[in-house]
PDB file of N, CA and C in Angstrom:
ATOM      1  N   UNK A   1       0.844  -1.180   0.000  1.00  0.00           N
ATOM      2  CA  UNK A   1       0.000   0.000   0.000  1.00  0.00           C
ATOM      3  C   UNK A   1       0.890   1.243   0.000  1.00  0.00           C
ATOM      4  N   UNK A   2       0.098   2.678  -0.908  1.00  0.00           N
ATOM      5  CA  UNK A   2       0.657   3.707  -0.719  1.00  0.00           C
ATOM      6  C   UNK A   2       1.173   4.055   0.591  1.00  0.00           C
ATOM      7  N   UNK A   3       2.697   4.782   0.586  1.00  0.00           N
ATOM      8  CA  UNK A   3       2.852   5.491   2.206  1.00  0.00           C
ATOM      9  C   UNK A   3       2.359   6.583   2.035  1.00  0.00           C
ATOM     10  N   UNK A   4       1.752   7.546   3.228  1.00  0.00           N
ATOM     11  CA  UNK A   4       1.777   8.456   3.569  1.00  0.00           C
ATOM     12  C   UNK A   4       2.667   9.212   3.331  1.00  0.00           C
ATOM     13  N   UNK A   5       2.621  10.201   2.733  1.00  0.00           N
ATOM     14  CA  UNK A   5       4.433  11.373   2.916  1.00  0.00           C
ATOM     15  C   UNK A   5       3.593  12.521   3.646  1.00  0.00           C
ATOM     16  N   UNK A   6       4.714  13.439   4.275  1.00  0.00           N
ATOM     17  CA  UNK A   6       4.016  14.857   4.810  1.00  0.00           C
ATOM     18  C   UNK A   6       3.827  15.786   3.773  1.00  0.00           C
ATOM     19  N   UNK A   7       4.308  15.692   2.251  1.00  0.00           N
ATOM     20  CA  UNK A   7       3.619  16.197   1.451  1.00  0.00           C
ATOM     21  C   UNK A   7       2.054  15.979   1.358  1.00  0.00           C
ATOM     22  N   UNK A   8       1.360  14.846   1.572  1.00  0.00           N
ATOM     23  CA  UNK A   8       0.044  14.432   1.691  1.00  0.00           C
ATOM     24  C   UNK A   8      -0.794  14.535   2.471  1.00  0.00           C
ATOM     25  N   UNK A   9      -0.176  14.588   3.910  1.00  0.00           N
ATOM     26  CA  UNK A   9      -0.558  15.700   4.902  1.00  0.00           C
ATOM     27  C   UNK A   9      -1.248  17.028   4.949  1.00  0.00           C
ATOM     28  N   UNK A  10       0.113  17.437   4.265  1.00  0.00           N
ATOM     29  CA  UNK A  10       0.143  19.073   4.178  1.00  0.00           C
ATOM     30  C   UNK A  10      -1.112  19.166   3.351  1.00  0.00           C
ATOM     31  N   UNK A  11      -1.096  18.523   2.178  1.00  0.00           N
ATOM     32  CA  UNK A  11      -2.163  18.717   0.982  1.00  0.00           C
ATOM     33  C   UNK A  11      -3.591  18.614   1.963  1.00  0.00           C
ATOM     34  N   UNK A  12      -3.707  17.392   2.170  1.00  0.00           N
ATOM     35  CA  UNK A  12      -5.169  17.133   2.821  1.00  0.00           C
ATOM     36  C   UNK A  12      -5.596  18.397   4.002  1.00  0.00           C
ATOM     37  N   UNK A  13      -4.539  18.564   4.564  1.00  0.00           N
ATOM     38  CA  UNK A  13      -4.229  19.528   5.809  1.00  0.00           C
ATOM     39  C   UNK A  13      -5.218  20.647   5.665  1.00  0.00           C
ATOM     40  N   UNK A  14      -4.118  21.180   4.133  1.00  0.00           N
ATOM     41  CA  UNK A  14      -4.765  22.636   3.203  1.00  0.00           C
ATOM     42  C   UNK A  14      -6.502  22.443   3.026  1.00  0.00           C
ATOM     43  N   UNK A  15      -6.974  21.477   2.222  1.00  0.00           N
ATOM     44  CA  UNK A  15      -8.092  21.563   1.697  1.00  0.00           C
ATOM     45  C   UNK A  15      -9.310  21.487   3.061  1.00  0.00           C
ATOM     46  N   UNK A  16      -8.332  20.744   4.342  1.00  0.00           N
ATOM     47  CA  UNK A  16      -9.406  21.006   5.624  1.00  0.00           C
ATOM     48  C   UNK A  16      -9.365  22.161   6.146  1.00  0.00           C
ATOM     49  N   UNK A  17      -8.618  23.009   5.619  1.00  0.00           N
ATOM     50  CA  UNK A  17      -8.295  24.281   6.197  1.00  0.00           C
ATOM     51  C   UNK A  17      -7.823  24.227   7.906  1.00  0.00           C
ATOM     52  N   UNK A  18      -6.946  23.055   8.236  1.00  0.00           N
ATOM     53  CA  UNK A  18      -6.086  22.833   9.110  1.00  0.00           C
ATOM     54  C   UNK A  18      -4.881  23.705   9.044  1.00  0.00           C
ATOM     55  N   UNK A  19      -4.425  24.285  10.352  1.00  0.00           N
ATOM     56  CA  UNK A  19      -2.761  24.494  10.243  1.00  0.00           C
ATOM     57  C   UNK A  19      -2.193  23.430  11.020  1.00  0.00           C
ATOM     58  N   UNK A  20      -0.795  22.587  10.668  1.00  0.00           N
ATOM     59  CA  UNK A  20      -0.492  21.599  11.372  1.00  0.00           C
ATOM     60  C   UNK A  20       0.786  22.386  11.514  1.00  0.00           C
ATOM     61  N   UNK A  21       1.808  22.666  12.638  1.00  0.00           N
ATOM     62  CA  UNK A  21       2.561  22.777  12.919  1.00  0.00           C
ATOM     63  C   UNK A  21       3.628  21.389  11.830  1.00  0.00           C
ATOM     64  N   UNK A  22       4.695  22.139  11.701  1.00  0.00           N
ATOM     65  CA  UNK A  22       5.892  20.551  11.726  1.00  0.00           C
ATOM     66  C   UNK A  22       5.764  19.248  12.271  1.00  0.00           C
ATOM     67  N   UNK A  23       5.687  19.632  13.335  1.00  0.00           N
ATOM     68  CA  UNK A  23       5.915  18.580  14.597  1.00  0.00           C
ATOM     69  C   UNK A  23       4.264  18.084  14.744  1.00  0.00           C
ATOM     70  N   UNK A  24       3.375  18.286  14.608  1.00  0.00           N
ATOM     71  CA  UNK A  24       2.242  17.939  14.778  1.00  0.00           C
ATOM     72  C   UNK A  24       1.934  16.820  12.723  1.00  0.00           C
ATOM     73  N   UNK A  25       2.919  17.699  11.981  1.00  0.00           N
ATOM     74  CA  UNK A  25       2.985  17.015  10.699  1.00  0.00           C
ATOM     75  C   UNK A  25       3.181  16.113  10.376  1.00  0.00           C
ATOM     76  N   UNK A  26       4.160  15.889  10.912  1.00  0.00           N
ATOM     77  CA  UNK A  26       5.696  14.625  11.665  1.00  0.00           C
ATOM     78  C   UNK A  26       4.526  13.688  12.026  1.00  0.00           C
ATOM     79  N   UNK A  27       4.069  13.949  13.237  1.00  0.00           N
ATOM     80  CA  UNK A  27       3.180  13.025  13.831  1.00  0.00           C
ATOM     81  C   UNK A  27       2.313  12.604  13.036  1.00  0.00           C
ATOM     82  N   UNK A  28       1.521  13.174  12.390  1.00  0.00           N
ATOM     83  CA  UNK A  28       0.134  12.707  11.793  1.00  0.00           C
ATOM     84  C   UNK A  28       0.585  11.570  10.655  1.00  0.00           C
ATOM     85  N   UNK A  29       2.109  12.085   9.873  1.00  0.00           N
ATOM     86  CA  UNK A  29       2.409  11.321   8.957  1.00  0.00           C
ATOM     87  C   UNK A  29       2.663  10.131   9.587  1.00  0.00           C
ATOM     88  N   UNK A  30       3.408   9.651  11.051  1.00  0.00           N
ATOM     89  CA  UNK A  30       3.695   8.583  11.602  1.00  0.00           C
ATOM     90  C   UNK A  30       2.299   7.974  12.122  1.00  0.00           C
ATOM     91  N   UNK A  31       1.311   8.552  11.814  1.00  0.00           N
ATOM     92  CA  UNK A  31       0.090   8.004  13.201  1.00  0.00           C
ATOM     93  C   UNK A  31      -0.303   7.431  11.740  1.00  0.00           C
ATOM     94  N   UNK A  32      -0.711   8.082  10.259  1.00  0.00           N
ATOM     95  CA  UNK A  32      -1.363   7.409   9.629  1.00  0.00           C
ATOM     96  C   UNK A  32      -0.925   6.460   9.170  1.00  0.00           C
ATOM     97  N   UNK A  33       0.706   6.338   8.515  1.00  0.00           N
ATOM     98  CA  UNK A  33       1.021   5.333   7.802  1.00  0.00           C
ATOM     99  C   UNK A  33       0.956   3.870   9.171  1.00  0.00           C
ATOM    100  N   UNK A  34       0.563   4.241  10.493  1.00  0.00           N
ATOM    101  CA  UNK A  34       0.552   3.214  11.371  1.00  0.00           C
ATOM    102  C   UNK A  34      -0.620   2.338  11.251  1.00  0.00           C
ATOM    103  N   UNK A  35      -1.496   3.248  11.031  1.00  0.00           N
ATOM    104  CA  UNK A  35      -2.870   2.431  10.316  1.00  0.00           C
ATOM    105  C   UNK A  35      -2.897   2.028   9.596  1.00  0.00           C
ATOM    106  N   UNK A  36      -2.003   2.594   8.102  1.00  0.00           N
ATOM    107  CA  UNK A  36      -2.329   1.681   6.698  1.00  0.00           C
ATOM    108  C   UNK A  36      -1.652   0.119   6.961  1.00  0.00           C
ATOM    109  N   UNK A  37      -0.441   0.376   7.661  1.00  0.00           N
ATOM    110  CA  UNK A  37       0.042  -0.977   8.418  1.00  0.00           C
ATOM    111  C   UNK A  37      -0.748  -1.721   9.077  1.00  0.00           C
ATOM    112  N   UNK A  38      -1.340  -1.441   9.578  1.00  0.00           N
ATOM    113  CA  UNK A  38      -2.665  -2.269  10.787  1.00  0.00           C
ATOM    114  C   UNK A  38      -3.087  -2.956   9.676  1.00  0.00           C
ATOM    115  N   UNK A  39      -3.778  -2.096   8.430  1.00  0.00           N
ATOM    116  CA  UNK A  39      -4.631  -2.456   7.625  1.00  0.00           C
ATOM    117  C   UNK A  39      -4.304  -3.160   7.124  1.00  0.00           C
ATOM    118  N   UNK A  40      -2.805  -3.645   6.254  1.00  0.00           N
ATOM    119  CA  UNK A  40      -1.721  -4.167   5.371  1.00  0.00           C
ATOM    120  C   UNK A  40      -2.337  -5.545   6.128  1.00  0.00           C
ATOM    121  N   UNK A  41      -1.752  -5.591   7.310  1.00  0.00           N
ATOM    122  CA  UNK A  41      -1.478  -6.452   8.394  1.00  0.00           C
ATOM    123  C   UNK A  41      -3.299  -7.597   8.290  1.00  0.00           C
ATOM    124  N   UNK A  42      -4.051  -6.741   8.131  1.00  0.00           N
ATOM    125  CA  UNK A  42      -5.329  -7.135   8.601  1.00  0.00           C
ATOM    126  C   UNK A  42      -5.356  -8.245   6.889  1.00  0.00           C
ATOM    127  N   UNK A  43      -5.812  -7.316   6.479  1.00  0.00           N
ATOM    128  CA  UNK A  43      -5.606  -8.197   4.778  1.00  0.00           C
ATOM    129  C   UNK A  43      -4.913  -9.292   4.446  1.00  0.00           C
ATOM    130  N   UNK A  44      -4.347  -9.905   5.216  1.00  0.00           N
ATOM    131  CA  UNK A  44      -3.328 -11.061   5.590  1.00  0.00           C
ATOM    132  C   UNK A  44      -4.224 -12.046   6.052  1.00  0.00           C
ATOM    133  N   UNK A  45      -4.938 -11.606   6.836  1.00  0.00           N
ATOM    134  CA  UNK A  45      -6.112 -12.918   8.067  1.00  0.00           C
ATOM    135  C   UNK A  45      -6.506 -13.791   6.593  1.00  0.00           C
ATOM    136  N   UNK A  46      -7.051 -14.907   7.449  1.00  0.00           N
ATOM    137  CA  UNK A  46      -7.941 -15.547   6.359  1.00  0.00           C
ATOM    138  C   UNK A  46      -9.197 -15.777   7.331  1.00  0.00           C
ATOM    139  N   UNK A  47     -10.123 -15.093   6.543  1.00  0.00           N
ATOM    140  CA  UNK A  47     -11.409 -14.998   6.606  1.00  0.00           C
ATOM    141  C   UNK A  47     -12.363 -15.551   6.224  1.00  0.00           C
ATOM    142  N   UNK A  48     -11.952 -16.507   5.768  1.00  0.00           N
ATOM    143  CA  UNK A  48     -12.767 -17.914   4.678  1.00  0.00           C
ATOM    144  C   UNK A  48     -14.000 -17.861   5.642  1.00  0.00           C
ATOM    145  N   UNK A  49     -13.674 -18.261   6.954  1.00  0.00           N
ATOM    146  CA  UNK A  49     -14.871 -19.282   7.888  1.00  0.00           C
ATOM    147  C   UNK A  49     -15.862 -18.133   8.281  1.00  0.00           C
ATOM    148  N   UNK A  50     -15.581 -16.637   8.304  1.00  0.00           N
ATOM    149  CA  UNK A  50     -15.992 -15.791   9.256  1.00  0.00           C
ATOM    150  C   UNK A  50     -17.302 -15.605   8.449  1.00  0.00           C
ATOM    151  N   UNK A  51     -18.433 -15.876   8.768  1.00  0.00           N
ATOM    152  CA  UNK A  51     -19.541 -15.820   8.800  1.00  0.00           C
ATOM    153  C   UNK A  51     -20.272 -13.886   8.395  1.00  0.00           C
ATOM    154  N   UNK A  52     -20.449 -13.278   7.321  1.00  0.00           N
ATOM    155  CA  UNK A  52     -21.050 -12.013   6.899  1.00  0.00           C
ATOM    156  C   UNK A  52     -22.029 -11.866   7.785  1.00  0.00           C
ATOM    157  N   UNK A  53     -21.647 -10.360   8.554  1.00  0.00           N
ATOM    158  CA  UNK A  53     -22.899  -9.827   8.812  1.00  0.00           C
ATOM    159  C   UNK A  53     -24.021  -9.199   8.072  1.00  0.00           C
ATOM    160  N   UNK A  54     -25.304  -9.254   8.647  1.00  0.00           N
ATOM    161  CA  UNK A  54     -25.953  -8.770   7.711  1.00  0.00           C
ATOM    162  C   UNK A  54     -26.266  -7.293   7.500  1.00  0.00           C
ATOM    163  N   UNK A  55     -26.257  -6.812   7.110  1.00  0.00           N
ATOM    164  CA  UNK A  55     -26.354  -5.103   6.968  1.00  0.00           C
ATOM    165  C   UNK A  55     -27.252  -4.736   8.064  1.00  0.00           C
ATOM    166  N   UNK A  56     -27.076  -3.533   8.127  1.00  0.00           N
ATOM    167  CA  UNK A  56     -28.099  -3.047   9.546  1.00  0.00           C
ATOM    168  C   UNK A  56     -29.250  -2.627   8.926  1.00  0.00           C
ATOM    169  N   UNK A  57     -29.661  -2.127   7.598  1.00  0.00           N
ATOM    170  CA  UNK A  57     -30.659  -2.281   7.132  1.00  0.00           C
ATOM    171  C   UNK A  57     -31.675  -3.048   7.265  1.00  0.00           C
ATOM    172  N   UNK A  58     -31.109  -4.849   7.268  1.00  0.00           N
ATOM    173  CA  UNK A  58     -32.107  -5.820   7.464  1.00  0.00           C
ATOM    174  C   UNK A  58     -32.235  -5.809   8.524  1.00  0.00           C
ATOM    175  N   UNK A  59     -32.081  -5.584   9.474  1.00  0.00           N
ATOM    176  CA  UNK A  59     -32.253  -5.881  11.022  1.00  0.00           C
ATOM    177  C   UNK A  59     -33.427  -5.406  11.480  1.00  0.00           C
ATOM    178  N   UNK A  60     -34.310  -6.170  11.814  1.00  0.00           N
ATOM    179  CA  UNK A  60     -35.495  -5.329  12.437  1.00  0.00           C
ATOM    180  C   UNK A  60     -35.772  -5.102  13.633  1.00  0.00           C
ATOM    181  N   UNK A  61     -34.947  -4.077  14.547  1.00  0.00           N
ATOM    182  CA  UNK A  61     -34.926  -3.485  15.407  1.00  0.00           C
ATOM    183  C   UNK A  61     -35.761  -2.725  15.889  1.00  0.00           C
ATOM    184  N   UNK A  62     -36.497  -1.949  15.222  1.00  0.00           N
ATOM    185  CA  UNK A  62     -36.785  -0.587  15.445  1.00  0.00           C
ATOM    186  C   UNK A  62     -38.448  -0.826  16.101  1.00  0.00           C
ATOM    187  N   UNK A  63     -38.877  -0.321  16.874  1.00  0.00           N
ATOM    188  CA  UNK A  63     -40.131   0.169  17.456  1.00  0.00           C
ATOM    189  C   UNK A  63     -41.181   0.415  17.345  1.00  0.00           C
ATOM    190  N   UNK A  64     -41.933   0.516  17.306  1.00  0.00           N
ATOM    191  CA  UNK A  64     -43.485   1.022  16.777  1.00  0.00           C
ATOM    192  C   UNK A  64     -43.489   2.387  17.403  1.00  0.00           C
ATOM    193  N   UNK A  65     -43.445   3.501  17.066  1.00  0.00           N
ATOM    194  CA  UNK A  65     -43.753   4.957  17.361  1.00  0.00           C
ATOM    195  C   UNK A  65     -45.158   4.633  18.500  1.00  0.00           C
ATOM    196  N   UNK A  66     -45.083   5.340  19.486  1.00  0.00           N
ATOM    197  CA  UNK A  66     -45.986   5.779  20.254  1.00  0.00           C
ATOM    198  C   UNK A  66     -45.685   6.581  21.319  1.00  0.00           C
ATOM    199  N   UNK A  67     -47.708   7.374  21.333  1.00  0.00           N
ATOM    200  CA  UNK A  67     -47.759   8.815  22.112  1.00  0.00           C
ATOM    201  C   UNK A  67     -47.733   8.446  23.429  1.00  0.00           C
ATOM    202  N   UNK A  68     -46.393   8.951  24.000  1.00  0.00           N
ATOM    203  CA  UNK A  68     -46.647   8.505  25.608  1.00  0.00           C
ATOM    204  C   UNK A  68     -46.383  10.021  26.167  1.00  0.00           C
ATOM    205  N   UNK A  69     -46.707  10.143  27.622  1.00  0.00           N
ATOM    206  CA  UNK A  69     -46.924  11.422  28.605  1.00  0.00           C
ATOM    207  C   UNK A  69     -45.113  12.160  28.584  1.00  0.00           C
ATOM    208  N   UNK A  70     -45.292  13.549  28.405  1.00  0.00           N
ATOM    209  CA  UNK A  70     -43.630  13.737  27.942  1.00  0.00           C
ATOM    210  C   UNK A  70     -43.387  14.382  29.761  1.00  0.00           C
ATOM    211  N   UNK A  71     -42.544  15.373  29.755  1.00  0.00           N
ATOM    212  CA  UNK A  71     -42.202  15.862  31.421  1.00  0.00           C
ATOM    213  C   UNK A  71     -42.859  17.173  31.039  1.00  0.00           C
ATOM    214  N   UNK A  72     -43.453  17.212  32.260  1.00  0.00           N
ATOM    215  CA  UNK A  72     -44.305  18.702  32.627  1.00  0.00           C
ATOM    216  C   UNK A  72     -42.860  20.194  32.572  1.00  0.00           C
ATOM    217  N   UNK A  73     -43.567  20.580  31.680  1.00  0.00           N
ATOM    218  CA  UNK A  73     -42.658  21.771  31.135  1.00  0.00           C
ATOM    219  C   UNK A  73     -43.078  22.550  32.514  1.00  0.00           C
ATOM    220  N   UNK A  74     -43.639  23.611  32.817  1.00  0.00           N
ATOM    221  CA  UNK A  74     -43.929  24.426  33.611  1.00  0.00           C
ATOM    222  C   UNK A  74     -42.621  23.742  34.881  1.00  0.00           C
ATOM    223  N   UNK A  75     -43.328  22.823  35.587  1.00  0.00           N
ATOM    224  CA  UNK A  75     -42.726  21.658  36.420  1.00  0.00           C
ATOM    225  C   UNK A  75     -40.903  22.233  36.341  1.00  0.00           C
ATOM    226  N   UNK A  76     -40.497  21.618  34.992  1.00  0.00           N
ATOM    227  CA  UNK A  76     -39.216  21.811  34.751  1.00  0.00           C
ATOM    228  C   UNK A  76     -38.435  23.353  35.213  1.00  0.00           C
ATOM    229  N   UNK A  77     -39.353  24.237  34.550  1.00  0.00           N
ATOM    230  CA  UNK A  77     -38.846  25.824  34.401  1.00  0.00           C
ATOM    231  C   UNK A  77     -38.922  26.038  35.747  1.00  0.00           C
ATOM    232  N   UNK A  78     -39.834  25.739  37.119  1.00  0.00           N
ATOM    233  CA  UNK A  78     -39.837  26.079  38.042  1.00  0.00           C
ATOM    234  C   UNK A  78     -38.402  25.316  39.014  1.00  0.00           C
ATOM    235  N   UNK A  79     -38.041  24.159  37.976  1.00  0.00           N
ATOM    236  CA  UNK A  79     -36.997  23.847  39.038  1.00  0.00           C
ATOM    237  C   UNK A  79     -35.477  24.801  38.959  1.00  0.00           C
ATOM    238  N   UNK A  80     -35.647  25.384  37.973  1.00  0.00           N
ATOM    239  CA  UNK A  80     -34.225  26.138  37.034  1.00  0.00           C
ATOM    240  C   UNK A  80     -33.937  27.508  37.847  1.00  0.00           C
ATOM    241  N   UNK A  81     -32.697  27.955  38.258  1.00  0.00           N
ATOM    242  CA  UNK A  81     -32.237  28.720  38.833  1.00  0.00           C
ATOM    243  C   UNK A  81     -32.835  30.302  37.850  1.00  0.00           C
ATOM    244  N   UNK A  82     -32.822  30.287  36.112  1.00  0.00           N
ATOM    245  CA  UNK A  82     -33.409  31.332  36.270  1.00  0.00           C
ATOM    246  C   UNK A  82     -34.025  30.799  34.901  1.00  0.00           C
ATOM    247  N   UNK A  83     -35.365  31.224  34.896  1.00  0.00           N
ATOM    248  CA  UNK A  83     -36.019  30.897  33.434  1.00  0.00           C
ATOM    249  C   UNK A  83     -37.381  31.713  33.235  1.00  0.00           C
ATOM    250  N   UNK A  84     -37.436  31.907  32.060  1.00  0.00           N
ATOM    251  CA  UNK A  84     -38.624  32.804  31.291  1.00  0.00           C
ATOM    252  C   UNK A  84     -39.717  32.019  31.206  1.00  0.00           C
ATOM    253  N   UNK A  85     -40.704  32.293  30.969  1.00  0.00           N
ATOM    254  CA  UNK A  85     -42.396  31.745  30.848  1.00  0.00           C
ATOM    255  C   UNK A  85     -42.170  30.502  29.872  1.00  0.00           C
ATOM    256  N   UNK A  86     -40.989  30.412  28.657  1.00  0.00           N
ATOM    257  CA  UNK A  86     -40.792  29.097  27.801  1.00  0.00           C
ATOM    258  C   UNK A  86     -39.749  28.318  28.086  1.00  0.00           C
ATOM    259  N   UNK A  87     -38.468  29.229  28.447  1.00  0.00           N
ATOM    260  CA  UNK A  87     -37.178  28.640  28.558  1.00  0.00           C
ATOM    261  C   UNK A  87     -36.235  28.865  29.756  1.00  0.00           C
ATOM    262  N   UNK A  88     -35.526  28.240  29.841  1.00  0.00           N
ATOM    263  CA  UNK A  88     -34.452  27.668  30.912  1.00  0.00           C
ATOM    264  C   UNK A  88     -33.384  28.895  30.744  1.00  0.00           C
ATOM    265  N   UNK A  89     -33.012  29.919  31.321  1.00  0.00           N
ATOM    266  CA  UNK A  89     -32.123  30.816  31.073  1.00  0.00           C
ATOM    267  C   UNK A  89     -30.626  30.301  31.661  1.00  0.00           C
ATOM    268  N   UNK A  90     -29.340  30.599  31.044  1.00  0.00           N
ATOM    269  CA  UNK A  90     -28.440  30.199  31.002  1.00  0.00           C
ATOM    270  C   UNK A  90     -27.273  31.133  30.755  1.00  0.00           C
ATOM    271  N   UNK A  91     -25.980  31.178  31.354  1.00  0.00           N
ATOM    272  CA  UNK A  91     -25.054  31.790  31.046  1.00  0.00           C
ATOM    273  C   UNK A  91     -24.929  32.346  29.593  1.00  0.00           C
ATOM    274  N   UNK A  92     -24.089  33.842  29.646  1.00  0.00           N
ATOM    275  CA  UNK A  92     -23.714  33.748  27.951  1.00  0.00           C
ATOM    276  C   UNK A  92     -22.947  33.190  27.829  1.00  0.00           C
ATOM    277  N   UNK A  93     -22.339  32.066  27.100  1.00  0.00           N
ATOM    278  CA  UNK A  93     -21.100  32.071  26.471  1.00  0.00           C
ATOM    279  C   UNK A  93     -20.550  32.467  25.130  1.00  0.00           C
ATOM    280  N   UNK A  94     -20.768  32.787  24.435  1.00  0.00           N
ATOM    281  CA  UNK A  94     -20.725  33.682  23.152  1.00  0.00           C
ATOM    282  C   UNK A  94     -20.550  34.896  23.199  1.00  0.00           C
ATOM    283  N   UNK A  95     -19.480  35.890  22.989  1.00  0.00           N
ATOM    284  CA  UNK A  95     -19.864  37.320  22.767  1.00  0.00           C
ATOM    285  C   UNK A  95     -20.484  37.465  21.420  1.00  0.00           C
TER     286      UNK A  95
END
């Protein structure tokens, strides 16, 4: 498999509109080509016996929708240190 270079980095870096320091460059190039190795590595197994999962699509998991009793709003706002007639008032954090 392709290596990683920190030219490829840098590139991908740019188009995320990342700044990577050198040393943070360095790294990323050593952290990824560590994975394509994992991966190299993985592609090796033999997988003959291992049994396919089935997509999560088929799985029929999911619920039947129903209207159940939600939490008493009023209830809520009265427990809140400071809140308006709809909402829960809260620090700014944003200027």
């Amino acid at each position: 498999m392709t290596k990683i270079t920190p030219e490829m980095v840098r590139h991908v870096a740019l188009l995320a509109r990342l700044q990577l320091e050198e040393r943070e460059l360095a790294n990323m190039t050593t952290q990824l080509n560590s994975i394509l190795d994992y991966v190299d590595m993985m592609k090796e197994l033999d997988t003959s016996s291992v049994q396919e999962m089935p997509l999560v699509d088929s799985i029929e998991t999911l619920r039947e929708d129903e209207i159940k009793p939600s939490v008493n709003r009023d209830a809520l706002l009265k427990l809140a240190p400071e809140a308006t007639e709809e909402a829960i008032l809260v620090p700014k954090v944003i200027e």
